[in-house]
PDB file of N, CA and C in Angstrom:
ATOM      1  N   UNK A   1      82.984  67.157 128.019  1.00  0.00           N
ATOM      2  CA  UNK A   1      83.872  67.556 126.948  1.00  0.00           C
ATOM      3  C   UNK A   1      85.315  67.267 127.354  1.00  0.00           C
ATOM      4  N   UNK A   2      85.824  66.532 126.879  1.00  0.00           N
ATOM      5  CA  UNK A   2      87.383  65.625 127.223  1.00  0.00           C
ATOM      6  C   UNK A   2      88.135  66.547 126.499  1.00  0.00           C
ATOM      7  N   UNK A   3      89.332  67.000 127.700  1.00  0.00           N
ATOM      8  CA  UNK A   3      90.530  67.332 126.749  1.00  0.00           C
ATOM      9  C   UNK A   3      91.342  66.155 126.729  1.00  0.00           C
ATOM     10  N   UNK A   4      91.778  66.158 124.798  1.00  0.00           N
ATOM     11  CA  UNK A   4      93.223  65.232 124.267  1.00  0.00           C
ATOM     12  C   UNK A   4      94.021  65.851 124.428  1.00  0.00           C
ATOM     13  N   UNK A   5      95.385  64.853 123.793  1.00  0.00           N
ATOM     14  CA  UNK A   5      96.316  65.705 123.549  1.00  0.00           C
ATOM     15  C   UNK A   5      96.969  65.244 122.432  1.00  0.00           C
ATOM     16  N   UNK A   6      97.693  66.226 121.552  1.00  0.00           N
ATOM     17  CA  UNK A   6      98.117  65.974 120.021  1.00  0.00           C
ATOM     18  C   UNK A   6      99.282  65.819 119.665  1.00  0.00           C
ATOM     19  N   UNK A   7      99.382  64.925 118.449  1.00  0.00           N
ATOM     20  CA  UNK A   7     100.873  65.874 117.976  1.00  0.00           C
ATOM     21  C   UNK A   7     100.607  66.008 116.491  1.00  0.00           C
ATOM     22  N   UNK A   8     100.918  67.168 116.010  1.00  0.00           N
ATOM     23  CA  UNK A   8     100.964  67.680 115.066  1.00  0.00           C
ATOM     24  C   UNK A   8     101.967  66.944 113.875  1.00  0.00           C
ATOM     25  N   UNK A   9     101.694  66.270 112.765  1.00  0.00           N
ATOM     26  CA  UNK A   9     102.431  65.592 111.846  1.00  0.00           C
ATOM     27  C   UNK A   9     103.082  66.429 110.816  1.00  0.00           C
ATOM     28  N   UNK A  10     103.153  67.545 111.130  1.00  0.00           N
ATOM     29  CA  UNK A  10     103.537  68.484 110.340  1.00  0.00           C
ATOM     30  C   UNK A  10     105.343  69.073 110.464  1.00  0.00           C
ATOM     31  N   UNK A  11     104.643  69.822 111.747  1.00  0.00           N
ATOM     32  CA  UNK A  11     105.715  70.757 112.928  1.00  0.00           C
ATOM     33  C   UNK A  11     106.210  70.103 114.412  1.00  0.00           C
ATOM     34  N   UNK A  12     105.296  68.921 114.582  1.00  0.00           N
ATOM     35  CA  UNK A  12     105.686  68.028 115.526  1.00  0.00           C
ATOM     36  C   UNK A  12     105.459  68.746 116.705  1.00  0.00           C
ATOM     37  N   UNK A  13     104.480  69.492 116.609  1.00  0.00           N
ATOM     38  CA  UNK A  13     103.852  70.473 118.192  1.00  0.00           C
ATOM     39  C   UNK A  13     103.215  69.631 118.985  1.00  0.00           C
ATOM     40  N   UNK A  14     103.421  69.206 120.002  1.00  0.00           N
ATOM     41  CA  UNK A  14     102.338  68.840 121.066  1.00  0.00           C
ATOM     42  C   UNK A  14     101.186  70.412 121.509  1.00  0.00           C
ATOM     43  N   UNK A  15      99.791  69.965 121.595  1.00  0.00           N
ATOM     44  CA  UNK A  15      99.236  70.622 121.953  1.00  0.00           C
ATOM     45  C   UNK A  15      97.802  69.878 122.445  1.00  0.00           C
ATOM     46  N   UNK A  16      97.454  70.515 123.342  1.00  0.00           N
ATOM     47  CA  UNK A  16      95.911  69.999 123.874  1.00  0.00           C
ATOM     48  C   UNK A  16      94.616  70.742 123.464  1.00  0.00           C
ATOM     49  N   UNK A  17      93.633  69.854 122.911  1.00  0.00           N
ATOM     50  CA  UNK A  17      92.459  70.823 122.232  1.00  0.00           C
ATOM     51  C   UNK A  17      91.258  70.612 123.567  1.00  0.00           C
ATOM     52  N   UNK A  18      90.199  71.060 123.417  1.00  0.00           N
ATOM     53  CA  UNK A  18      88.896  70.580 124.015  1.00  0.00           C
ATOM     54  C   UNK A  18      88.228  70.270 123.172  1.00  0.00           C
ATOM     55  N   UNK A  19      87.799  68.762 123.086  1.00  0.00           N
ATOM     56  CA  UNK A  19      87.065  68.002 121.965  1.00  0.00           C
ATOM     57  C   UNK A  19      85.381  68.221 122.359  1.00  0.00           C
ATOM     58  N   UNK A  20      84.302  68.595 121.721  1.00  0.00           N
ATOM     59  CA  UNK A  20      82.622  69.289 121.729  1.00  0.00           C
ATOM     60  C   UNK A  20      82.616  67.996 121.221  1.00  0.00           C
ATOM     61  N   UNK A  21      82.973  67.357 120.485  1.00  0.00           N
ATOM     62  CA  UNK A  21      81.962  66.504 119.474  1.00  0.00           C
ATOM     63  C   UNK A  21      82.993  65.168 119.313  1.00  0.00           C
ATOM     64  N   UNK A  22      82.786  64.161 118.969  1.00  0.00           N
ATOM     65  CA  UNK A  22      83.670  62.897 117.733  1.00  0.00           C
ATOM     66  C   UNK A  22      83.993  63.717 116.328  1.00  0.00           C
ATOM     67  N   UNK A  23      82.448  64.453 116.091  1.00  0.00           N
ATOM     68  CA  UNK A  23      83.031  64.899 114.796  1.00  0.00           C
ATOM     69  C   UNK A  23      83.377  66.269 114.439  1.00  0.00           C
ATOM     70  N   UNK A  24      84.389  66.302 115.814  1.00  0.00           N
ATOM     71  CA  UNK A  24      84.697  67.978 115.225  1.00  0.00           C
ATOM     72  C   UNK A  24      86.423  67.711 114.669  1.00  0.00           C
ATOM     73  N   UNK A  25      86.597  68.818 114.112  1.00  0.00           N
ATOM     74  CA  UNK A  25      87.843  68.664 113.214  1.00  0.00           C
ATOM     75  C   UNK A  25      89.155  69.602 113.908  1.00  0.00           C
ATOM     76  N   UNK A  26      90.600  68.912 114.742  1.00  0.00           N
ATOM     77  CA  UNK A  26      90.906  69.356 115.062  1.00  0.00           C
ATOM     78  C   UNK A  26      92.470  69.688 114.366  1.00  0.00           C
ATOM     79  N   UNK A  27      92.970  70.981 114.378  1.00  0.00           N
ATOM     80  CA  UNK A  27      94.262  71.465 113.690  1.00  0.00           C
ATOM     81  C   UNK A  27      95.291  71.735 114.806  1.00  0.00           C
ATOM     82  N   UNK A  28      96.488  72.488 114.446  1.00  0.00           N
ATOM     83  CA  UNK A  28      97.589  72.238 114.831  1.00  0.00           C
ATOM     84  C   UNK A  28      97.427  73.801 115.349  1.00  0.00           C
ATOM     85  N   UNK A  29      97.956  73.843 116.895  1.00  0.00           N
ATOM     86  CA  UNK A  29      96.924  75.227 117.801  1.00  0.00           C
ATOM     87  C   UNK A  29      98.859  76.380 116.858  1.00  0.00           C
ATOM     88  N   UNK A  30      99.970  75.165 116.460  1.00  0.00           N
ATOM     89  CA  UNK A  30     100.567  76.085 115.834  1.00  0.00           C
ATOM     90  C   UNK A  30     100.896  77.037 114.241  1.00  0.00           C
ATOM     91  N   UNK A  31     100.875  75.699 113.589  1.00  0.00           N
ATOM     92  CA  UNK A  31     100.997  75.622 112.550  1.00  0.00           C
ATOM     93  C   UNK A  31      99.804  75.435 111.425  1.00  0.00           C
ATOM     94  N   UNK A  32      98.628  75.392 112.297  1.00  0.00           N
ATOM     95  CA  UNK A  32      97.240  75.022 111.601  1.00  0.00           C
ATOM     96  C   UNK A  32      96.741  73.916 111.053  1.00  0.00           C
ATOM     97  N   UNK A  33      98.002  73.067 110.621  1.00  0.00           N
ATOM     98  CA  UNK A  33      97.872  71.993 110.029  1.00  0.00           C
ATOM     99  C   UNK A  33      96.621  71.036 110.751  1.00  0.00           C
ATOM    100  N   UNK A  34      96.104  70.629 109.581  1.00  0.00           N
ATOM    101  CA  UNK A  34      95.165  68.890 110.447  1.00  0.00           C
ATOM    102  C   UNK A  34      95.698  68.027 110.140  1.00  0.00           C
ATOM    103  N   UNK A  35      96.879  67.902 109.889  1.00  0.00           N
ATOM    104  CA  UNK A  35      97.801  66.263 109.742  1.00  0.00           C
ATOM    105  C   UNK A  35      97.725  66.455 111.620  1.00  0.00           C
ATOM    106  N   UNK A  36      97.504  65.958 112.705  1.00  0.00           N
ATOM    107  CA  UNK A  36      97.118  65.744 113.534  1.00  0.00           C
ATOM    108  C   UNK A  36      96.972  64.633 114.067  1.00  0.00           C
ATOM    109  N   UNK A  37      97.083  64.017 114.799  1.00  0.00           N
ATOM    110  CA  UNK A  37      96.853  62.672 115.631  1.00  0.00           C
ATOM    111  C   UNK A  37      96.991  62.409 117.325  1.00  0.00           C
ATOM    112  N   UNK A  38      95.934  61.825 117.602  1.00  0.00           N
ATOM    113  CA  UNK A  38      95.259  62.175 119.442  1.00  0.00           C
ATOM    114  C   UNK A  38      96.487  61.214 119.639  1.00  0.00           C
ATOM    115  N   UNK A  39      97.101  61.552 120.840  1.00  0.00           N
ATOM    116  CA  UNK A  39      98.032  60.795 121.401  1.00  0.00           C
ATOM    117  C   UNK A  39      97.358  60.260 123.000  1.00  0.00           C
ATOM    118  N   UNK A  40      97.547  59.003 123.571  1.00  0.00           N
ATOM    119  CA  UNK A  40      97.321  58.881 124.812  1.00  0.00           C
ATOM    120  C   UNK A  40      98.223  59.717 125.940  1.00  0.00           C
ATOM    121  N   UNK A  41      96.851  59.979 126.825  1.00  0.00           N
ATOM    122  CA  UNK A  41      97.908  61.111 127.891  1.00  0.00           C
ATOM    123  C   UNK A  41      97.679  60.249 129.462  1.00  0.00           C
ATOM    124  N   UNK A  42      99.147  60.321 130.036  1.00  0.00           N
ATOM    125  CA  UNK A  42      98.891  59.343 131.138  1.00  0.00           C
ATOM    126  C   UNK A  42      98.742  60.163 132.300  1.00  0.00           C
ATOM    127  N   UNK A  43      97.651  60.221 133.009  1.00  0.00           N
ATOM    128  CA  UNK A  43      97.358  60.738 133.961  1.00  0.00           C
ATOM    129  C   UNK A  43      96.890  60.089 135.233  1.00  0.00           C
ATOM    130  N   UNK A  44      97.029  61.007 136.487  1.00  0.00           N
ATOM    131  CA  UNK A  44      96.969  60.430 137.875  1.00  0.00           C
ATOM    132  C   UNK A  44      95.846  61.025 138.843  1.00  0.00           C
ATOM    133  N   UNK A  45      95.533  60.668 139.990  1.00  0.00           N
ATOM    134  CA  UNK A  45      94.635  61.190 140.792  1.00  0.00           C
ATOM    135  C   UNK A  45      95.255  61.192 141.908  1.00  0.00           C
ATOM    136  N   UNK A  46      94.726  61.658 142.906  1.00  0.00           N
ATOM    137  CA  UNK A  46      95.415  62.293 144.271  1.00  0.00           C
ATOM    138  C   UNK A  46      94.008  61.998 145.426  1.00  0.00           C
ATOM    139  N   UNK A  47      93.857  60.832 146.308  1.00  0.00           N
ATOM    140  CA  UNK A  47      92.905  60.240 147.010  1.00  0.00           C
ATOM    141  C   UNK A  47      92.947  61.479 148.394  1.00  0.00           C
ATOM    142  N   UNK A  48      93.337  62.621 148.513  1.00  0.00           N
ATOM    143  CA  UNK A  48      92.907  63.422 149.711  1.00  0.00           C
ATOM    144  C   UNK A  48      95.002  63.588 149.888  1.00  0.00           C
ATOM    145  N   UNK A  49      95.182  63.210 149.424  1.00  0.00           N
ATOM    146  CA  UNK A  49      97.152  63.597 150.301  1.00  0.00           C
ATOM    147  C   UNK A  49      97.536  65.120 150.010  1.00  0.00           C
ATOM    148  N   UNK A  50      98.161  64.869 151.229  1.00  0.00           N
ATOM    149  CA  UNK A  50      98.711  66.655 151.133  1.00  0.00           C
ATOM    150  C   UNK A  50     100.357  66.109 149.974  1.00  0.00           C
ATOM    151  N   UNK A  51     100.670  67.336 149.254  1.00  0.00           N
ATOM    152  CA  UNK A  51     101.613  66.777 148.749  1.00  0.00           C
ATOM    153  C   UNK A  51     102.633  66.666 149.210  1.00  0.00           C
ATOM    154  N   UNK A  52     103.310  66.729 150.397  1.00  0.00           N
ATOM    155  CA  UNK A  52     104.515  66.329 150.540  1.00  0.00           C
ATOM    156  C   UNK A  52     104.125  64.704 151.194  1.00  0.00           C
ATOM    157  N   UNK A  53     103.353  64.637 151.171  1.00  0.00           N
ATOM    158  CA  UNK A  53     103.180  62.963 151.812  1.00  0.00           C
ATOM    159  C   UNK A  53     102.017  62.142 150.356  1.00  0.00           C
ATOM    160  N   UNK A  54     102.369  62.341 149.370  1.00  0.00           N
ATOM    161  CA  UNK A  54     101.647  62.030 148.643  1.00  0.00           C
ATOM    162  C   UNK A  54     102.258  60.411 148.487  1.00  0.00           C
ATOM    163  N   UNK A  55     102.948  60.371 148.615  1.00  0.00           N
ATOM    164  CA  UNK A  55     103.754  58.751 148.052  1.00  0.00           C
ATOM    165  C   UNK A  55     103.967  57.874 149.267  1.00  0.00           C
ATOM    166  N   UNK A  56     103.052  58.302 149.957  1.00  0.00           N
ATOM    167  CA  UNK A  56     103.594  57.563 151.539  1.00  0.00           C
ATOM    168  C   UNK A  56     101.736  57.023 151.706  1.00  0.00           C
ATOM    169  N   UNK A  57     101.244  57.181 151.445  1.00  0.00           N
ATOM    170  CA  UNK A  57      99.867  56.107 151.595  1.00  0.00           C
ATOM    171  C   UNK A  57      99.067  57.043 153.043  1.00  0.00           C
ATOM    172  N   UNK A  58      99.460  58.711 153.550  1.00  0.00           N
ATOM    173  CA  UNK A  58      99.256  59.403 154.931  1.00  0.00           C
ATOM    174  C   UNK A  58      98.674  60.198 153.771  1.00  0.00           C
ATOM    175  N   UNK A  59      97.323  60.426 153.859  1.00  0.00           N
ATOM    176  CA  UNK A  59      96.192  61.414 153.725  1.00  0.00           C
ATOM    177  C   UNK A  59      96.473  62.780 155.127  1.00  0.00           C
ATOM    178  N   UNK A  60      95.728  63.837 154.874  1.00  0.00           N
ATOM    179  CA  UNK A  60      95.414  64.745 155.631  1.00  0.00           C
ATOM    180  C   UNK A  60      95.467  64.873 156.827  1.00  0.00           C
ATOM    181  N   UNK A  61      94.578  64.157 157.489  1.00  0.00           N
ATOM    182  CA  UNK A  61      94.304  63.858 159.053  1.00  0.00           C
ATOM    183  C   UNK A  61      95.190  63.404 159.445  1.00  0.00           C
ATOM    184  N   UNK A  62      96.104  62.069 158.839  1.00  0.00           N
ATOM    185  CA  UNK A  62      97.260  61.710 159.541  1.00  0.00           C
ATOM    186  C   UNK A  62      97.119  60.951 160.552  1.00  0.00           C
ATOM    187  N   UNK A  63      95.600  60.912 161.059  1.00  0.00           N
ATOM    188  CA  UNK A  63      95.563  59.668 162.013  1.00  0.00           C
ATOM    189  C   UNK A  63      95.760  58.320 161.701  1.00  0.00           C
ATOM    190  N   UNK A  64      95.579  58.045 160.726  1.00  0.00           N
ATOM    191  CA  UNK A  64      95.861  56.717 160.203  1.00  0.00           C
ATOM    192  C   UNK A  64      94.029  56.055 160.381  1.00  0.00           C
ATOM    193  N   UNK A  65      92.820  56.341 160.946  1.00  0.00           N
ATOM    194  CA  UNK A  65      92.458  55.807 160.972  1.00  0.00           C
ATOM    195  C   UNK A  65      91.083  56.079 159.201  1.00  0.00           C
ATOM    196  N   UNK A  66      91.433  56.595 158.393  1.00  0.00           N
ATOM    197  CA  UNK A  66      90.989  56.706 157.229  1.00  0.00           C
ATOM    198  C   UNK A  66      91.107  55.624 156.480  1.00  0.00           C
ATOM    199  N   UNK A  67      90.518  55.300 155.224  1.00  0.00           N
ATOM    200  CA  UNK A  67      90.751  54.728 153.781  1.00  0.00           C
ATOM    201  C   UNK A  67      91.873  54.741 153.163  1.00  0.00           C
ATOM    202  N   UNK A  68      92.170  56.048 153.471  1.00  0.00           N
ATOM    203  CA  UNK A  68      93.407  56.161 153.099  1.00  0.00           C
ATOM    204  C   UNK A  68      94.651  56.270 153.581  1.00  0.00           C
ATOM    205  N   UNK A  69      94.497  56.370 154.797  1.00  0.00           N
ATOM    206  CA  UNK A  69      95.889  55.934 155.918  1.00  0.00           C
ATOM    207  C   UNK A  69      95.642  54.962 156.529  1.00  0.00           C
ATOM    208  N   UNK A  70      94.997  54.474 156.122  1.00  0.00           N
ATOM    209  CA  UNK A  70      94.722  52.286 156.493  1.00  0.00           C
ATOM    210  C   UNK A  70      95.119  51.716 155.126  1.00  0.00           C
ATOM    211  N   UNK A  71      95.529  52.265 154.160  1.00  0.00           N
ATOM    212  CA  UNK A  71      95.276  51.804 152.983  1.00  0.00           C
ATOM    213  C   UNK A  71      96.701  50.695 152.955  1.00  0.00           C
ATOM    214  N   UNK A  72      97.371  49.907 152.694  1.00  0.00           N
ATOM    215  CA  UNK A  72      98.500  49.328 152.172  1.00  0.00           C
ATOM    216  C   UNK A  72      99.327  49.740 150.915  1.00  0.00           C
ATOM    217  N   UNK A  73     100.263  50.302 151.205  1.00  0.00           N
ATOM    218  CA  UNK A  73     100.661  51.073 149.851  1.00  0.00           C
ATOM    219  C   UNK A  73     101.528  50.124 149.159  1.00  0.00           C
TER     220      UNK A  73
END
Protein backbone atom coordinates (compact mmCIF):
# COMPACT_ATOMS: atom_id res chain seq x y z
CA UNK A 1 0.00 0.00 0.00
CA UNK A 2 2.02 3.17 -1.41
CA UNK A 3 1.83 6.41 0.19
CA UNK A 4 1.29 9.59 -2.53
CA UNK A 5 1.36 12.78 -2.17
CA UNK A 6 -1.30 15.54 -3.21
CA UNK A 7 -2.25 18.76 -3.92
CA UNK A 8 -5.48 19.79 -3.43
CA UNK A 9 -7.02 22.02 -6.52
CA UNK A 10 -9.17 23.66 -4.40
CA UNK A 11 -7.21 25.11 -1.13
CA UNK A 12 -3.86 24.18 -2.59
CA UNK A 13 -3.06 21.79 0.58
CA UNK A 14 -0.34 19.42 0.13
CA UNK A 15 -1.17 16.29 1.89
CA UNK A 16 -0.20 12.53 1.86
CA UNK A 17 -2.95 9.75 1.71
CA UNK A 18 -2.33 5.81 1.95
CA UNK A 19 -3.60 4.52 -1.36
CA UNK A 20 -5.59 0.41 -0.59
CA UNK A 21 -6.62 0.29 -4.09
CA UNK A 22 -6.19 2.24 -7.96
CA UNK A 23 -9.73 2.59 -7.35
CA UNK A 24 -10.12 4.22 -4.25
CA UNK A 25 -11.25 7.84 -4.20
CA UNK A 26 -9.04 10.27 -2.61
CA UNK A 27 -10.12 13.99 -0.99
CA UNK A 28 -8.49 16.87 0.40
CA UNK A 29 -7.30 15.53 4.28
CA UNK A 30 -8.31 19.63 4.53
CA UNK A 31 -10.85 20.97 2.83
CA UNK A 32 -12.51 17.63 1.63
CA UNK A 33 -12.48 18.53 -1.72
CA UNK A 34 -11.64 15.65 -4.58
CA UNK A 35 -10.44 18.24 -7.08
CA UNK A 36 -7.13 16.46 -6.08
CA UNK A 37 -4.15 15.43 -8.07
CA UNK A 38 -1.09 12.77 -7.11
CA UNK A 39 1.96 14.78 -7.39
CA UNK A 40 5.49 13.01 -7.83
CA UNK A 41 7.44 12.79 -4.52
CA UNK A 42 11.26 12.70 -4.76
CA UNK A 43 12.71 10.49 -2.47
CA UNK A 44 16.12 8.96 -1.21
CA UNK A 45 17.68 5.92 0.48
CA UNK A 46 20.49 5.72 2.94
CA UNK A 47 22.98 2.41 1.98
CA UNK A 48 24.04 1.80 5.97
CA UNK A 49 25.70 5.69 6.66
CA UNK A 50 25.64 7.10 9.90
CA UNK A 51 24.35 10.57 9.27
CA UNK A 52 26.92 12.80 9.78
CA UNK A 53 29.00 10.98 7.12
CA UNK A 54 26.18 10.39 4.89
CA UNK A 55 27.59 12.40 1.80
CA UNK A 56 31.05 11.17 2.10
CA UNK A 57 30.62 7.51 0.53
CA UNK A 58 32.02 6.14 4.83
CA UNK A 59 29.28 3.66 5.97
CA UNK A 60 29.37 2.54 9.72
CA UNK A 61 32.39 0.44 10.20
CA UNK A 62 34.52 3.01 8.64
CA UNK A 63 37.01 0.56 7.65
CA UNK A 64 36.71 1.22 4.25
CA UNK A 65 36.77 -2.31 3.48
CA UNK A 66 32.73 -2.57 2.70
CA UNK A 67 30.46 -1.90 -0.50
CA UNK A 68 30.05 0.91 0.72
CA UNK A 69 33.31 2.45 1.82
CA UNK A 70 34.94 0.97 -1.37
CA UNK A 71 32.24 2.50 -3.17
CA UNK A 72 33.46 5.68 -5.53
CA UNK A 73 31.36 8.51 -4.71
Amino acid sequence: MPIYEYLCGKCDHRFEALVKTAKQKVSCSKCKSKKVSRKYAVFSFNLGAAPEKAFTGLCNCGAGGCAVCSAKV
